[in-house]
Every structure is written in structure tokens, then in C-alpha cells.
Protein backbone atom coordinates (compact mmCIF):
# COMPACT_ATOMS: atom_id res chain seq x y z
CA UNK A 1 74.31 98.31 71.05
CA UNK A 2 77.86 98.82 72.82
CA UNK A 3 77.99 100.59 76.14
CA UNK A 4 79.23 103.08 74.98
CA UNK A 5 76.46 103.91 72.26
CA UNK A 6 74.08 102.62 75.22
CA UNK A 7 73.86 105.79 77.24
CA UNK A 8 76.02 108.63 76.18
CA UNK A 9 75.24 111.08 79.25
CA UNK A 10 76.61 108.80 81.46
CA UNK A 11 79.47 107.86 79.35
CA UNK A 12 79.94 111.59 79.06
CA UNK A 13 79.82 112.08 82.86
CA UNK A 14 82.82 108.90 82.83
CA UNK A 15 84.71 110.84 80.31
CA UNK A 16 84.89 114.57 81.38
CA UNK A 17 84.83 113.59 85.68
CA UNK A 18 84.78 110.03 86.63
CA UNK A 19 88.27 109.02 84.56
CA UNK A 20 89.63 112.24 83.81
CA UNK A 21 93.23 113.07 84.71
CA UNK A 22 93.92 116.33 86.98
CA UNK A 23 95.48 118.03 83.79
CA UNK A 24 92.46 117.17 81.91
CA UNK A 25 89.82 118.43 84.24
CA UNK A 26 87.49 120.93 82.96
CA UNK A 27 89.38 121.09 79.78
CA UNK A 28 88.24 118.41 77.83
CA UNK A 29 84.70 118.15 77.20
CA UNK A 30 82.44 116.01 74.64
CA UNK A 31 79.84 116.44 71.80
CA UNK A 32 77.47 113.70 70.06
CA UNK A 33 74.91 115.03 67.90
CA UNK A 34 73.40 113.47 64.73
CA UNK A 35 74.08 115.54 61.25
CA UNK A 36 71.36 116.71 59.38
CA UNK A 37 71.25 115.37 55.75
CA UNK A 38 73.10 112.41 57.37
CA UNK A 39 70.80 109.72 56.84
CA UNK A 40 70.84 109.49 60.74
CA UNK A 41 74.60 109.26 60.99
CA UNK A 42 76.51 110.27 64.38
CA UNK A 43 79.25 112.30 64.72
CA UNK A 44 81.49 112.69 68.36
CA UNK A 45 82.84 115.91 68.82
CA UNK A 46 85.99 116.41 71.28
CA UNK A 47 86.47 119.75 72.71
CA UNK A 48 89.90 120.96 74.17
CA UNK A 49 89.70 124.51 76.15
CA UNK A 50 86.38 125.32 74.53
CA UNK A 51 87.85 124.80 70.78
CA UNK A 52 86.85 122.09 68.23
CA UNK A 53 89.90 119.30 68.90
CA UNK A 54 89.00 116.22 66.91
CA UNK A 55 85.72 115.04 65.11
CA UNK A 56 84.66 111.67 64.86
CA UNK A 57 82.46 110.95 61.84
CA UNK A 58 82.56 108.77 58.60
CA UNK A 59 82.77 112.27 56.80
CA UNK A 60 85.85 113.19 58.30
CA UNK A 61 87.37 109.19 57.46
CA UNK A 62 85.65 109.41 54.28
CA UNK A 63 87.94 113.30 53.52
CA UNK A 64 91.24 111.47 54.65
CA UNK A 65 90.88 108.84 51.89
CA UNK A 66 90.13 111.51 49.06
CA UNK A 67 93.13 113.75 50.21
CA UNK A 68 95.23 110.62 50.60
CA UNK A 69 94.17 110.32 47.18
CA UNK A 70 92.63 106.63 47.69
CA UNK A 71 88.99 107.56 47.22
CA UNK A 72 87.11 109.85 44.62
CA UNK A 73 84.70 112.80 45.32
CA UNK A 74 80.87 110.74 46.37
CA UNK A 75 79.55 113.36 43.05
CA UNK A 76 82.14 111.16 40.99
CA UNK A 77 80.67 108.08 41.65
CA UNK A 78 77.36 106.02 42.96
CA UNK A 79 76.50 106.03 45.97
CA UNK A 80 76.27 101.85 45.39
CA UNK A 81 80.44 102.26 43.99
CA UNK A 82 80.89 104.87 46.55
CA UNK A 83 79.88 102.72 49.77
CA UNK A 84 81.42 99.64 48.61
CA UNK A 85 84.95 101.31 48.02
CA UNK A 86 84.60 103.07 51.21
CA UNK A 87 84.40 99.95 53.45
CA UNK A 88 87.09 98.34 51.55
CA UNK A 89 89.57 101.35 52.20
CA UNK A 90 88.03 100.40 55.74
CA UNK A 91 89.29 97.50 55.97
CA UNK A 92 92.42 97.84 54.16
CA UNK A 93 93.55 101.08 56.34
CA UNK A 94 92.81 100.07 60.06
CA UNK A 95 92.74 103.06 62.72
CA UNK A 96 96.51 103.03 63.31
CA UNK A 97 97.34 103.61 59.82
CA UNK A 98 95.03 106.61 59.53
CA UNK A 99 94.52 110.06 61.44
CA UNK A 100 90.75 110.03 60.70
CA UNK A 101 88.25 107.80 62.40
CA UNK A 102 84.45 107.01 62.67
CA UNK A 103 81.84 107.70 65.30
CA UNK A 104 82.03 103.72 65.28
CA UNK A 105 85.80 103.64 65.75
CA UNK A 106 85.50 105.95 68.55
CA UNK A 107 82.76 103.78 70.10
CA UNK A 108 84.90 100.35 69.87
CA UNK A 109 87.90 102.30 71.29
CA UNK A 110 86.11 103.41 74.32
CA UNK A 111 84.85 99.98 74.52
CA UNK A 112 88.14 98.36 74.39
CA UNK A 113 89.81 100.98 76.42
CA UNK A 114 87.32 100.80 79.34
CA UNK A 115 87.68 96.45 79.04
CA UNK A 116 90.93 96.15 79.29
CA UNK A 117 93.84 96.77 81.78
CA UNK A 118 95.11 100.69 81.83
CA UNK A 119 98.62 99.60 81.17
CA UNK A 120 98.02 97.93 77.79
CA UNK A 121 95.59 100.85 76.78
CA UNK A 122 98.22 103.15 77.14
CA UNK A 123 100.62 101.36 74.63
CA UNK A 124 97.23 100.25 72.21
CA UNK A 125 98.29 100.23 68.95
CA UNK A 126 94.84 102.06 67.92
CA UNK A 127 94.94 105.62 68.36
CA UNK A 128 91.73 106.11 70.08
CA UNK A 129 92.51 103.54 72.73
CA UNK A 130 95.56 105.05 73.67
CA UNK A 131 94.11 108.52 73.48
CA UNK A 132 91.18 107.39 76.39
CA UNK A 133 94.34 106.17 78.53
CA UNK A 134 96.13 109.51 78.04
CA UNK A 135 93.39 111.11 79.50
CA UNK A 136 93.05 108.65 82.44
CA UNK A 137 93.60 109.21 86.05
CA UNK A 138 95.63 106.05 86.56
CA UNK A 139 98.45 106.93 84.42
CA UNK A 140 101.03 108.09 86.52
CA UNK A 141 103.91 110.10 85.84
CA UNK A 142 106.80 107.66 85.53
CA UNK A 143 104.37 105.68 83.33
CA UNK A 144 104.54 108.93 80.83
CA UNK A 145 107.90 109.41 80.67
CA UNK A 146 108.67 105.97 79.95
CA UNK A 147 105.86 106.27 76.70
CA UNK A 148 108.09 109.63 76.09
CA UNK A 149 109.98 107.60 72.84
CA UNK A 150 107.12 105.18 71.80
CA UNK A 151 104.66 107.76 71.59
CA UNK A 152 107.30 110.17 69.10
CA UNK A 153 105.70 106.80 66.54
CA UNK A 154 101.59 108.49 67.48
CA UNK A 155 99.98 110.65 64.81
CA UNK A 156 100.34 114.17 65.62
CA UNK A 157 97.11 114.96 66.29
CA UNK A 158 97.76 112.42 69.54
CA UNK A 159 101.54 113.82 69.92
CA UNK A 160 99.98 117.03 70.62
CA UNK A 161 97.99 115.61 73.22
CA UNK A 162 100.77 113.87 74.57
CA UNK A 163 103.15 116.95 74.82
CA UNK A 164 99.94 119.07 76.36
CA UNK A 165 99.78 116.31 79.22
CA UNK A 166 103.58 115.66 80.18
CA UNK A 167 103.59 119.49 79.91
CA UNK A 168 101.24 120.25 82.42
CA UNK A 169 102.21 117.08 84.49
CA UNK A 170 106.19 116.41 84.24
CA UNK A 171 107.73 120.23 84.13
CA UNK A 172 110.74 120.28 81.64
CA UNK A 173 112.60 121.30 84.80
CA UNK A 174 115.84 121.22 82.49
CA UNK A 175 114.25 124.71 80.93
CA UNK A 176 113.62 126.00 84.42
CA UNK A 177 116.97 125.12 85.49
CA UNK A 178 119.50 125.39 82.35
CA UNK A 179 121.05 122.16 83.83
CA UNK A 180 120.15 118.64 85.31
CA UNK A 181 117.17 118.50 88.03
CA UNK A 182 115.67 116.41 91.02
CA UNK A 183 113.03 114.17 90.36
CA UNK A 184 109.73 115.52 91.63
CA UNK A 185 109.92 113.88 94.98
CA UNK A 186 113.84 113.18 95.06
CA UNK A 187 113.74 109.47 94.96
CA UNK A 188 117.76 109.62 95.30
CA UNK A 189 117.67 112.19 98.09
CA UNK A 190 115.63 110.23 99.96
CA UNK A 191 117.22 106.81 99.65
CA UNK A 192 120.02 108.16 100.89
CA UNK A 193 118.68 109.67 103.89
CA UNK A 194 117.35 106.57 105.00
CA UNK A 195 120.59 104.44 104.05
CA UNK A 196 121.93 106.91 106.13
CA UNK A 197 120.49 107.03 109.49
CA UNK A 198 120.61 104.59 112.66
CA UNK A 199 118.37 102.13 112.71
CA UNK A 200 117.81 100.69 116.37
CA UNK A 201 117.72 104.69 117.40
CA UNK A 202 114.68 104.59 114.75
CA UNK A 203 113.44 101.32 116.34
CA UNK A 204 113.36 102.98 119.83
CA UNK A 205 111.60 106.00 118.87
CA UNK A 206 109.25 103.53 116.59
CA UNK A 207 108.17 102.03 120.26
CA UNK A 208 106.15 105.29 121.10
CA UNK A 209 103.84 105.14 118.30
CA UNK A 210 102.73 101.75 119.43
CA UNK A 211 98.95 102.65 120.71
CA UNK A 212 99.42 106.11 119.78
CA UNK A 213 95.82 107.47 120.17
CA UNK A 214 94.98 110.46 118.05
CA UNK A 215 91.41 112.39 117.47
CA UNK A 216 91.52 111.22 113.63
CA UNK A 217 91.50 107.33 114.51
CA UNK A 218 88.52 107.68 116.50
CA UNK A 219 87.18 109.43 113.20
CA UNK A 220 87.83 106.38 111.58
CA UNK A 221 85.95 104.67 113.58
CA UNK A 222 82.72 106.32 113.32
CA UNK A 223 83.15 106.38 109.57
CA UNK A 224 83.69 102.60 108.97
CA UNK A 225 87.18 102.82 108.44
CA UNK A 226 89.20 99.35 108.55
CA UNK A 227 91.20 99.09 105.79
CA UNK A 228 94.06 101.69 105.49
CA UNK A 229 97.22 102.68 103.30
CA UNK A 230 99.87 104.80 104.69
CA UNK A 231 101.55 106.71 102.08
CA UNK A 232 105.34 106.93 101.89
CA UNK A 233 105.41 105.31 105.40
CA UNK A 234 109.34 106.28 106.27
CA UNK A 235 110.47 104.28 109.28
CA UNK A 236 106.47 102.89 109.95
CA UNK A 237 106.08 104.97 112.90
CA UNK A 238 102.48 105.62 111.64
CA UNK A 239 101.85 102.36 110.35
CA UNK A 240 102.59 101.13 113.72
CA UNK A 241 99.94 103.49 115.35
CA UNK A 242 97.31 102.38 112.84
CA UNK A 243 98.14 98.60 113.12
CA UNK A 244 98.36 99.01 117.36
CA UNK A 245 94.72 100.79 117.10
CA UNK A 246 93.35 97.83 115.35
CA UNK A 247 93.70 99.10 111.36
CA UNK A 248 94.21 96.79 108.39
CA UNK A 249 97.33 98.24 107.17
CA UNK A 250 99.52 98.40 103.93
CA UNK A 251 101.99 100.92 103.22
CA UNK A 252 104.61 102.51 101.06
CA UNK A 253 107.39 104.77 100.42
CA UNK A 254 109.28 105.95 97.48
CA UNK A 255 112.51 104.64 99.24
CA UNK A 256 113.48 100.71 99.35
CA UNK A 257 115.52 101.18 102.09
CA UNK A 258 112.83 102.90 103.87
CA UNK A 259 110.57 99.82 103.14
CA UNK A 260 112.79 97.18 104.67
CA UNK A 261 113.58 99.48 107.91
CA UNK A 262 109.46 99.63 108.29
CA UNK A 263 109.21 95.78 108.00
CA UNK A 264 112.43 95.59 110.28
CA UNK A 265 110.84 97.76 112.79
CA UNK A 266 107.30 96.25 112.82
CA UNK A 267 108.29 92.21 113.18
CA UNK A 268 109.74 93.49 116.77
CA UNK A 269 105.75 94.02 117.35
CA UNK A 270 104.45 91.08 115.80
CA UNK A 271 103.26 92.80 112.29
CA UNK A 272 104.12 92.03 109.31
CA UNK A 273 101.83 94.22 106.94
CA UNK A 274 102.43 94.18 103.08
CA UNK A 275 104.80 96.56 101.77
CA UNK A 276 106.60 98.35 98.52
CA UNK A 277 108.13 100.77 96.83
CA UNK A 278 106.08 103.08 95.48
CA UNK A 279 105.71 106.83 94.46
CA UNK A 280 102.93 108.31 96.11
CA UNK A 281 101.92 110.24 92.94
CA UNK A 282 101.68 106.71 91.17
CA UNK A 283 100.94 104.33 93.82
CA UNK A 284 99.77 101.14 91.94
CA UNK A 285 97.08 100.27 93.64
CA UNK A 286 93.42 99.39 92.09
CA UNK A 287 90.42 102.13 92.39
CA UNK A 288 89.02 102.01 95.70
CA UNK A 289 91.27 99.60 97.42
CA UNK A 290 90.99 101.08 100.98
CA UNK A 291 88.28 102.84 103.41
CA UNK A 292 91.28 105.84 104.08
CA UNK A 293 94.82 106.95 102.93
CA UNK A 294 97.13 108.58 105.53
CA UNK A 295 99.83 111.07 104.12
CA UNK A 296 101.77 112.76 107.42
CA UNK A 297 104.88 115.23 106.59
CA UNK A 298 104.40 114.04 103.03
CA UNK A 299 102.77 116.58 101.07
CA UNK A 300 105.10 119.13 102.66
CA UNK A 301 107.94 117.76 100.97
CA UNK A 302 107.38 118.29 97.01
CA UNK A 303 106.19 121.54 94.79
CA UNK A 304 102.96 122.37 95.04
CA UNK A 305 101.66 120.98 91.64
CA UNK A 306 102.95 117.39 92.91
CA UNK A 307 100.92 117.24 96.02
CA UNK A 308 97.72 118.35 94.32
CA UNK A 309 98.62 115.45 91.87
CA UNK A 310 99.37 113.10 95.13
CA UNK A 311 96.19 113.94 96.62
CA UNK A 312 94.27 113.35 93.43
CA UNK A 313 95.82 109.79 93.62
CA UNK A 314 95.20 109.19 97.39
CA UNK A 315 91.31 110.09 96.47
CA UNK A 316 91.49 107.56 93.67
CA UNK A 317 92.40 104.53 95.58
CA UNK A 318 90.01 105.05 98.76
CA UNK A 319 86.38 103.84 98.16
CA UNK A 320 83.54 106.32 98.01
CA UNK A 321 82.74 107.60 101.36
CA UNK A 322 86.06 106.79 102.47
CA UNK A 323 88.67 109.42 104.06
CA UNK A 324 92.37 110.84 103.62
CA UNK A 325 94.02 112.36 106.55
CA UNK A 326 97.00 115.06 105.82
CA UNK A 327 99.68 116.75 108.03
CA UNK A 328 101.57 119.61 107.37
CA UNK A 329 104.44 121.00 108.91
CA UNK A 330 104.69 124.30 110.28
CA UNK A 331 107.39 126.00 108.94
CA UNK A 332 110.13 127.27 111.76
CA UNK A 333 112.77 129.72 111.23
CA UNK A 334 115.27 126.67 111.01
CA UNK A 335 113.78 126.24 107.95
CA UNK A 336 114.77 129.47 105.87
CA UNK A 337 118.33 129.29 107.47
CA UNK A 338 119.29 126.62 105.25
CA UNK A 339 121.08 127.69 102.14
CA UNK A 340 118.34 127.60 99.75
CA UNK A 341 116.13 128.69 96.71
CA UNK A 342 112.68 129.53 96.02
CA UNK A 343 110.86 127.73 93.47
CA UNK A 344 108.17 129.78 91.27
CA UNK A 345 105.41 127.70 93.47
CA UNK A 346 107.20 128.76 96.77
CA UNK A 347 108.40 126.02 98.15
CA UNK A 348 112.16 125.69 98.94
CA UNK A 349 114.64 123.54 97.40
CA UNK A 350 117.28 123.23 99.71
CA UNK A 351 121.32 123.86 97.77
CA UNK A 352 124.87 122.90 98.81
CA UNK A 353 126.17 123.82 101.95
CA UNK A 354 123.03 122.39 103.25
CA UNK A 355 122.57 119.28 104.96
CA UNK A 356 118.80 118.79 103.50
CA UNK A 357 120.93 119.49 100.30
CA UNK A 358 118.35 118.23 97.16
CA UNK A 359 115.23 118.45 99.67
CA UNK A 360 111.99 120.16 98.56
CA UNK A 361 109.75 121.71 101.56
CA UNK A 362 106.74 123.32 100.66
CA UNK A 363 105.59 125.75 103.68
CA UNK A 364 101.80 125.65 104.06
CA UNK A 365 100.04 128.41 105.45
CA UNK A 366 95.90 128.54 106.03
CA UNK A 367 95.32 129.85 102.45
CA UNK A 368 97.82 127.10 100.82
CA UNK A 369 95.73 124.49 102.85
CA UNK A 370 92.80 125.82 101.74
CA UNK A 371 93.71 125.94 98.07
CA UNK A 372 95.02 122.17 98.16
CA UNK A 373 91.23 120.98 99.27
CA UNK A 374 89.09 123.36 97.02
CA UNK A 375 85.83 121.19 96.82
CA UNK A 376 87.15 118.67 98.66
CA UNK A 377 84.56 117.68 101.85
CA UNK A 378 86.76 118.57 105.40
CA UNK A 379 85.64 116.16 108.33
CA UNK A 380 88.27 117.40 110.91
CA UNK A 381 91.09 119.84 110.90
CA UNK A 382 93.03 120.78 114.00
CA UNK A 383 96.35 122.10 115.22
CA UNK A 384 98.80 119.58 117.29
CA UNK A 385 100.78 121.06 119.91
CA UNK A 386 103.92 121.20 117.55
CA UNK A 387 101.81 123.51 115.55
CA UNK A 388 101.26 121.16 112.66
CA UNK A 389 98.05 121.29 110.90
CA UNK A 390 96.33 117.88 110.68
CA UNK A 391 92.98 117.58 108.26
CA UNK A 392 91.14 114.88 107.15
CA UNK A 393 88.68 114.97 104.13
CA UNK A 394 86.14 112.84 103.24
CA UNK A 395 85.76 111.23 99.43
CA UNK A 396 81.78 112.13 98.27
């Protein structure tokens, strides 16, 4: 018996909470139940909003062949013919040719899907494999829209899947806008801004996070933190702190060029943590790589739906236990005088005649806070004397 036949609560649990994607969550639920008249035979139900999605049964295989007119009605036959041209149409039209598939199939797939690396299930030639990947937390964004033309070759029944995912997780933001649109978190905008600025005036303001003591690192402490990732790390200033304090450190940012100013900047102090380009909504790192995930002025800076993606992902790649620690700016009235717009969400996307020109800031207020960590566990939360609000939650 497979694992996945071997216990199907727990595989349950795995498939609607452990695995499932933010989009998914809640939405997608699962049914096994034996049919009566069956001869003992399973079926797997999949349930999308509370509505009959897909069924996974011989039967259903079994209806595909007679309307594909490669099988005859079981009354037209015996059940000795019948079996033994069934298995042969089996074998002769594997998963990916078909759009019907057995409770077996489905077992296999999960099988296969939970053995092998997420970026080869994602581009599995077998339906069901790729469908377990499309629900998967791991798949990032950029991953998706890069599938966007190989998965137009899917069955429909998976398109449709497909198109309710990128849907609820990469906006058509050419609809919203009538025209061409920013990137979730602006890549370009930002790579720009950091080609742009001074670096040795960044390396002398760098020099007063070195020891930089703050209430949430003694937090750390107590909780067993040593191993931390510092998410979209700018100019290192916080990757410095955490290194100075006695962290294991790694870090990213979604800019290159602010990646090689952090390395610049930290081999002055001795330090020379590992570092990349990386999106913080697709990160690349494996489950539970590190005991905490610090994200300061980040979340602030993309639409709303983004950072409750982001800290989905930060979540994802601490252990159990382990903790994520947030800032927020406060907004200041500096902040509306820019020429700007206001997204549906919001936040502000900053226009021409601007100098933040292509930036999105997201002002949080107490109740925006609160909504971002809805059944999330807060440890700490506390107000810095520029007014920003720092939190840190804990992973169960």
C-alpha cells in the first residue's frame, strides 16, 4: 500500500493545510469514499468552493473511453471481455492523453508529486502531478507566469485551474490599467534606486547598525533563534545588526545591485554572509530553512494581496516554532504629497512628477496590521520612537 492509500486523513490534512497555496486555502477540499455496488472500489472526490470539481474513479475512466468511442457499454459485453479491454485502453491511453483518471492514478500522482522536486512536478507531463504542484505553496509567482504558454497544452479541466490560480495570484493588471503595469514589487524601480544612490554615504550610515540592540533580538534569544534570513536586505543595514548580535545570517533582495552593495558594505566588518537575488514572494529557499525571517520597511512597499502572499512565504521557510519579525512604516503627510494614485487595496502607487515615481506604499494602520496576522500567534508588537510599528509572530 502507497502512502498515499496508507492513511488518507492525514494525507487529507497535507492536501487541504499543510501544502496548500494561499489562493487555495479553504477552497479546495477532498472526498474518498467507497461506492456501493462497487465491488469495494474507491473513488476520490475533489471539491472546489463547496461544488463537485473532479472525480477520480475507474467509472469515470471507464465513461471517457465509451464517449471517445474506444470502449462498448459493460451490458454489451462480459464482464471477462469487458475488464480485459479496459486495461488495455489503460495502457494504450496513459493519463496525459486522457481527461479521466482512476482512484489509482490519483494515488501514484500524489505519490510521485510528493517524491519528487516541486519544480519538475509543476511541468509533469501527467495531469495529476502537475495539478498537486498547482496547488502547492512553493510555486511562486514568476514560476506561474513562466508555465503561462506550456500550460495553454493542459486539458481544460487543469486550464481552468490554472487560470483560477494566476487569477487570484498574478492580477491581469493590464485590465486594471488599460495599458502596461509594474511588476508586483517593481523589480525595475528598485534596481534603479539602488544603482542610483551613493555608496560610501550608505557605508557610513551602515556603521550604526553594527551592535544595534533591539527588544526583538533578545526575543530571539529566548526562543532559540540562531539561524536567520533577512528578506530583501537593501544596503544590509539589518543584516549587519543581526550578524554584530551574534545571528547566522543569509539574506536577499529583489535588486542585484542591492546585493553586491550589502556584500560591499559587510566585508568592511569582516562578514561575508551568503547572498542573492531573490523576490521575497518566491524566495527559493527549502521548507524550514531558518529559526526566523526578518522583513523591515518591506511589506509596506507592495499591494496588500502581495504582502499577505510574502508573509505566507516567510512562514514557509522558518521551522516550526520559529519567528518572523515585521516593520511597518507610519505613514507621514510627506507621503500623500507625492503625485499619486490609489489602488483598489489602498495603497499608493506613486505617478510622474514624483520622485518615488513607479513606487508602491501601502499605509498600515492598527486594523490593516491586524488583518495581515489573522490567526497568526503575536509574540511582541511595539511602537519605535519614529512611530513605526514593529511585530513579531511566532510559526505554531
Amino acid at each position: 500500500m502507497g502512502r498515499a492509500e496508507a492513511s488518507w486523513s492525514g494525507m487529507r490534512k497535507y492536501l487541504e493545510q499543510e501544502m496548500i497555496a494561499p489562493a487555495w486555502k479553504g477552497r479546495v477540499r477532498y472526498h474518498c469514499s467507497t461506492g456501493a455496488g462497487m465491488d469495494g472500489c474507491r473513488f476520490f472526490e475533489m471539491y472546489l468552493d463547496g461544488v463537485l470539481f473532479k472525480r477520480f474513479s475507474w467509472e469515470t475512466v471507464n465513461s471517457w473511453f465509451i464517449g471517445q468511442g474506444l470502449a462498448e457499454k459493460p451490458e454489451q459485453m462480459s464482464i471477462r471481455d469487458y475488464w480485459a479491454d479496459f486495461w488495455a485502453l489503460m495502457d494504450r491511453y496513459p493519463p496525459e492523453t486522457r481527461t479521466e483518471y482512476t482512484d489509482g492514478e490519483f494515488c501514484r500522482a500524489l505519490e510521485a508529486y510528493r517524491s519528487e522536486d516541486i519544480r519538475k512536478s509543476i511541468r509533469s507531463e501527467n495531469p495529476l502531478v502537475a495539478m498537486f504542484a498547482l496547488f502547492d505553496r512553493r510555486v511562486g509567482k514568476r514560476t506561474l507566469e513562466k508555465l503561462r504558454d506550456e500550460w495553454r497544452e493542459q486539458p481544460e479541466w487543469l486550464r481552468e485551474l490554472y487560470i483560477i490560480r494566476t487569477g487570484c495570484e498574478i492580477p491581469d493588471t493590464n485590465k486594471e490599467k488599460g495599458g502596461e503595469e509594474a511588476t508586483e514589487i517593481q523589480p525595475e524601480f528598485w534596481e534603479t534606486c539602488w544603482q542610483n544612490e551613493d555608496r560610501e554615504s550608505l557605508f557610513q550610515y551602515l556603521a550604526s547598525y553594527r551592535g544595534l540592540a533591539l527588544p526583538e533580538f533578545a526575543l530571539f534569544r529566548q526562543q532559540g533563534v540562531k539561524t536567520v534570513c533577512d528578506a530583501a536586505c537593501g544596503f544590509g543595514a539589518y543584516t549587519l545588526a543581526l550578524l554584530s548580535n551574534g545571528f547566522a545570517v543569509k539574506g536577499f533582495d529583489i535588486s542585484e545591485t542591492a546585493v553586491e552593495i550589502t556584500a560591499e558594505g559587510l566585508k568592511a566588518f569582516g562578514y561575508a554572509p551568503e547572498l542573492k537575488r531573490a523576490s521575497v514572494l518566491d524566495t527559493g529557499y527549502p521548507d524550514g530553512a531558518f529559526d526566523a525571517a526578518l522583513a523591515y520597511s518591506v511589506l509596506d512597499h507592495m499591494r496588500f494581496s502581495d504582502a499577505q502572499s510574502a508573509v505566507e512565504e516567510l512562514f514557509r521557510i522558518i521551522r516550526p516554532g520559529g519567528l518572523v519579525m515585521l516593520s511597518f512604516d507610519t505613514a507621514e503627510a510627506e507621503d500623500y504629497a507625492h503625485p499619486h494614485e490609489v489602488l483598489p487595496d489602498g495603497s499608493l502607487r506613486y505617478t510622474e512628477g514624483s520622485k518615488r515615481a513607479g513606487m508602491i506604499f501601502c499605509p498600515y494602520d492598527d486594523a490593516l496590521i491586524r488583518r495581515l496576522t489573522e490567526g497568526r500567534e503575536v509574540l511582541s508588537r511595539r511602537t519605535n520612537q519614529k512611530g513605526n510599528q514593529i511585530i513579531v509572530l511566532k510559526k505554531p
